[in-house]
Protein backbone atom coordinates (compact mmCIF):
# COMPACT_ATOMS: atom_id res chain seq x y z
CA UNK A 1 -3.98 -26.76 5.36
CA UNK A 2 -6.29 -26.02 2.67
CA UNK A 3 -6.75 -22.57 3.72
CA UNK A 4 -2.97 -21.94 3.22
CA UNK A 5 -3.33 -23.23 -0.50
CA UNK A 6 -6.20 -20.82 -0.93
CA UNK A 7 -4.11 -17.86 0.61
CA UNK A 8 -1.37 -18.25 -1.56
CA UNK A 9 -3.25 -18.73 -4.76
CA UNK A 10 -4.73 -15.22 -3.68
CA UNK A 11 -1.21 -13.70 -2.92
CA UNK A 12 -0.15 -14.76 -6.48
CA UNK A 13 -3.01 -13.33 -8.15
CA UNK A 14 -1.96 -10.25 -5.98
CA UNK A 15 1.46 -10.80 -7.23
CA UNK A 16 0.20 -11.40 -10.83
CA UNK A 17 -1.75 -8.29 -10.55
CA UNK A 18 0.52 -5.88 -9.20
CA UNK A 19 3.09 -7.39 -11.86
CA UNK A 20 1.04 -6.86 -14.73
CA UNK A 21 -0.54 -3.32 -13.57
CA UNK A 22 1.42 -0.46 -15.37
CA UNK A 23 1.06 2.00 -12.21
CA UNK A 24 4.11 3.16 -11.90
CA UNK A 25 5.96 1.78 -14.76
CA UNK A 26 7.97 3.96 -16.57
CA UNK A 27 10.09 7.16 -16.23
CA UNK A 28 9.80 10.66 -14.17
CA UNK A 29 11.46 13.10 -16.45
CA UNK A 30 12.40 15.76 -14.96
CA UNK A 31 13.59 14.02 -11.48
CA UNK A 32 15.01 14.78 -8.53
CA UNK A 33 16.48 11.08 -8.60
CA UNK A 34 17.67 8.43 -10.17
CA UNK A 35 18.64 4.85 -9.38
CA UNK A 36 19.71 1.45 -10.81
CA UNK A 37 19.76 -1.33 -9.44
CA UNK A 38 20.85 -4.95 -10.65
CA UNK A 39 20.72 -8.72 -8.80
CA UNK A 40 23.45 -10.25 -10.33
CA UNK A 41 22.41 -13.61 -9.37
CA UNK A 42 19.24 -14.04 -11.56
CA UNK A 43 19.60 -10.62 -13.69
CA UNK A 44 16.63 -8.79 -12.33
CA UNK A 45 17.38 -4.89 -12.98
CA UNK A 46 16.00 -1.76 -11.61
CA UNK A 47 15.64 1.73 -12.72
CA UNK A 48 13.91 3.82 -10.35
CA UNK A 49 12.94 7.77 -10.51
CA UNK A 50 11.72 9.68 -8.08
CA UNK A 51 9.75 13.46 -7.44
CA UNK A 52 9.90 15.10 -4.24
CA UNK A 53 8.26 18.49 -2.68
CA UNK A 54 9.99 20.76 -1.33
CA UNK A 55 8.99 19.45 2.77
CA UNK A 56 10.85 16.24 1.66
CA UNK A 57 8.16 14.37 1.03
CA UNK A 58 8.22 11.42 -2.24
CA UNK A 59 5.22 12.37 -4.38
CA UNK A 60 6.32 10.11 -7.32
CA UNK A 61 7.95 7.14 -7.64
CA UNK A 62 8.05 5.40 -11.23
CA UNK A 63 10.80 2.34 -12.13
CA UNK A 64 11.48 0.39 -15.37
CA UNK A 65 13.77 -2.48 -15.79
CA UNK A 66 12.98 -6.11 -16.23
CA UNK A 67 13.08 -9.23 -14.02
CA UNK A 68 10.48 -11.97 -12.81
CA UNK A 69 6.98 -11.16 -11.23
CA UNK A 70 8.41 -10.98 -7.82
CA UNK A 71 10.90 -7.91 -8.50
CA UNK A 72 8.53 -6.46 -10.32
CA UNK A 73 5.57 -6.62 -8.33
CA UNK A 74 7.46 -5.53 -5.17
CA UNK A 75 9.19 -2.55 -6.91
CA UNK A 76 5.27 -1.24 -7.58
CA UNK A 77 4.36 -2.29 -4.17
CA UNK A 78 6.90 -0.11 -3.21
CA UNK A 79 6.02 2.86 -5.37
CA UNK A 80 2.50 2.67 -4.10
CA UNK A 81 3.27 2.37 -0.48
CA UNK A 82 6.55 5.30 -0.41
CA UNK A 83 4.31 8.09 -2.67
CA UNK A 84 3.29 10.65 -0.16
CA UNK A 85 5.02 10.18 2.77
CA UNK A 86 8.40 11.64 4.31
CA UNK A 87 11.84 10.53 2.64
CA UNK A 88 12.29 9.64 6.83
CA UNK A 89 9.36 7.53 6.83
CA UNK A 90 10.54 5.79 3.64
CA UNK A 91 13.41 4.96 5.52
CA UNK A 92 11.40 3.13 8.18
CA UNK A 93 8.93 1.82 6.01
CA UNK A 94 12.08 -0.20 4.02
CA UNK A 95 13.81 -1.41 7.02
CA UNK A 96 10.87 -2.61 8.25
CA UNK A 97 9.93 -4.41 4.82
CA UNK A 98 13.43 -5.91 4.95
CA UNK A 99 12.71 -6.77 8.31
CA UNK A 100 9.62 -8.95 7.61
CA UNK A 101 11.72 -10.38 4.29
CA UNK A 102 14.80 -11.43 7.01
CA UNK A 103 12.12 -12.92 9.13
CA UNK A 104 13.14 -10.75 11.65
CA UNK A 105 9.30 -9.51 12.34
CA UNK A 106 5.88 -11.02 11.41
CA UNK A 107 4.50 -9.94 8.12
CA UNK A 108 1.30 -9.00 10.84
CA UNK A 109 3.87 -6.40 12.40
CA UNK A 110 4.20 -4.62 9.58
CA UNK A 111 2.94 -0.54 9.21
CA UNK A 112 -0.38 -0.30 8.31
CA UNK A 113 1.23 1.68 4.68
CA UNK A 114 2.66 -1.87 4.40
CA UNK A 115 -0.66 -3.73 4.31
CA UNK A 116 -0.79 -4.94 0.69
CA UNK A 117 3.33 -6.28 1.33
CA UNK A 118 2.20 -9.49 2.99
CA UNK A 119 1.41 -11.02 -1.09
CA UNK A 120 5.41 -11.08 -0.68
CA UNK A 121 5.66 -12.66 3.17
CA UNK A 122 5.75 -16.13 1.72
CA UNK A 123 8.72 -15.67 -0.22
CA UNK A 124 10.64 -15.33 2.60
CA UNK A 125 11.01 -19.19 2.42
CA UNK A 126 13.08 -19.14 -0.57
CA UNK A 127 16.15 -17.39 0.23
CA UNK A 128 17.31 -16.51 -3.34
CA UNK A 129 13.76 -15.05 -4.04
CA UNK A 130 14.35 -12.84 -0.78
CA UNK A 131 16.70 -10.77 -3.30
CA UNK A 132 14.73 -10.79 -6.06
CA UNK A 133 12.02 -8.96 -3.54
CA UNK A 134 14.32 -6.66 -1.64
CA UNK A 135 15.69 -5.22 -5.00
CA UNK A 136 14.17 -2.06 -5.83
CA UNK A 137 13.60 -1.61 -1.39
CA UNK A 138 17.80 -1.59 -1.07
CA UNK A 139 18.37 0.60 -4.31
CA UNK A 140 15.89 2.92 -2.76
CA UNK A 141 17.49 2.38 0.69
CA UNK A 142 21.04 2.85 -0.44
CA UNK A 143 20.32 6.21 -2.37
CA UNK A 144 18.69 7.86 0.12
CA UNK A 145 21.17 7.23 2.68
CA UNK A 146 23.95 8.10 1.09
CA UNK A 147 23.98 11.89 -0.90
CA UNK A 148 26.12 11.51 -3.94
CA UNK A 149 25.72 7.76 -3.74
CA UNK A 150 23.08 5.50 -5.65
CA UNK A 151 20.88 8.57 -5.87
CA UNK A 152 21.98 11.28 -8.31
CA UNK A 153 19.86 14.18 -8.17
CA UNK A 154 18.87 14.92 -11.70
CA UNK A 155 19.81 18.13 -13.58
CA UNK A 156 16.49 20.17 -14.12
């Protein structure tokens, strides 16, 4: 058991890390997209802004907003693991995320782009955390798969 206490004093000092890092903190001006996102139930809130080439692939991802360490260090998680590859593979890098939040796969299973993701795996014990984690995943999710929806592309 004491191993367990020693991994998750490191995956809090990931959390704390990632939380207090200000990699991609802040705004994209111009964007191609824009997002907000809000968890009613604690207050976390999400802006997120996003770049993309022309082959549809995410080169920049930046989000502002405030909430506790868990929102925030999983929204630049996110940013880290989604810039550079396919809007598609963004797709199936969140599902899978929200997948491994739901329980529904081992945080082992996840991608390999995924790797630094399993700090969150042990918040999948506390249900209302689970939402405070998915936030800035489902506001991405949600605008990408639906044109006009969450996601307004920006006026250049």
């Amino acid at each position: 058991m004491e191993g367990d206490s020693e991994l998750q004093d490191l995956y809090r000092e990931v959390l704390l890390d990632y939380f207090r890092s200000g990699t991609h903190k802040g705004k994209l001006d111009p964007a191609d997209y824009h997002s907000h996102g809000l968890n009613p139930v604690c207050g976390d809130e999400i802006e997120l802004t996003l770049c993309a080439t022309k082959d549809g692939r995410i080169s920049a991802i930046r989000f502002s907003g405030h909430g506790c360490v868990i929102s925030q260090a999983s929204s630049a998680m996110m940013a880290e693991a989604l810039e550079g590859v396919s809007v598609e593979r963004a797709k199936e890098l969140v599902a899978a995320f929200k997948d491994m939040m739901l329980s529904k796969i081992s945080p082992e299973a996840l991608p390999k782009e995924l790797e630094a993701i399993n700090a969150l795996a042990g918040v999948r014990k506390i249900a209302v955390r689970v939402k405070c984690a998915t936030l800035a995943w489902n506001t991405l999710l949600q605008g990408l798969n639906r044109p006009g929806g969450v996601f307004q592309e920006s006026e250049r």
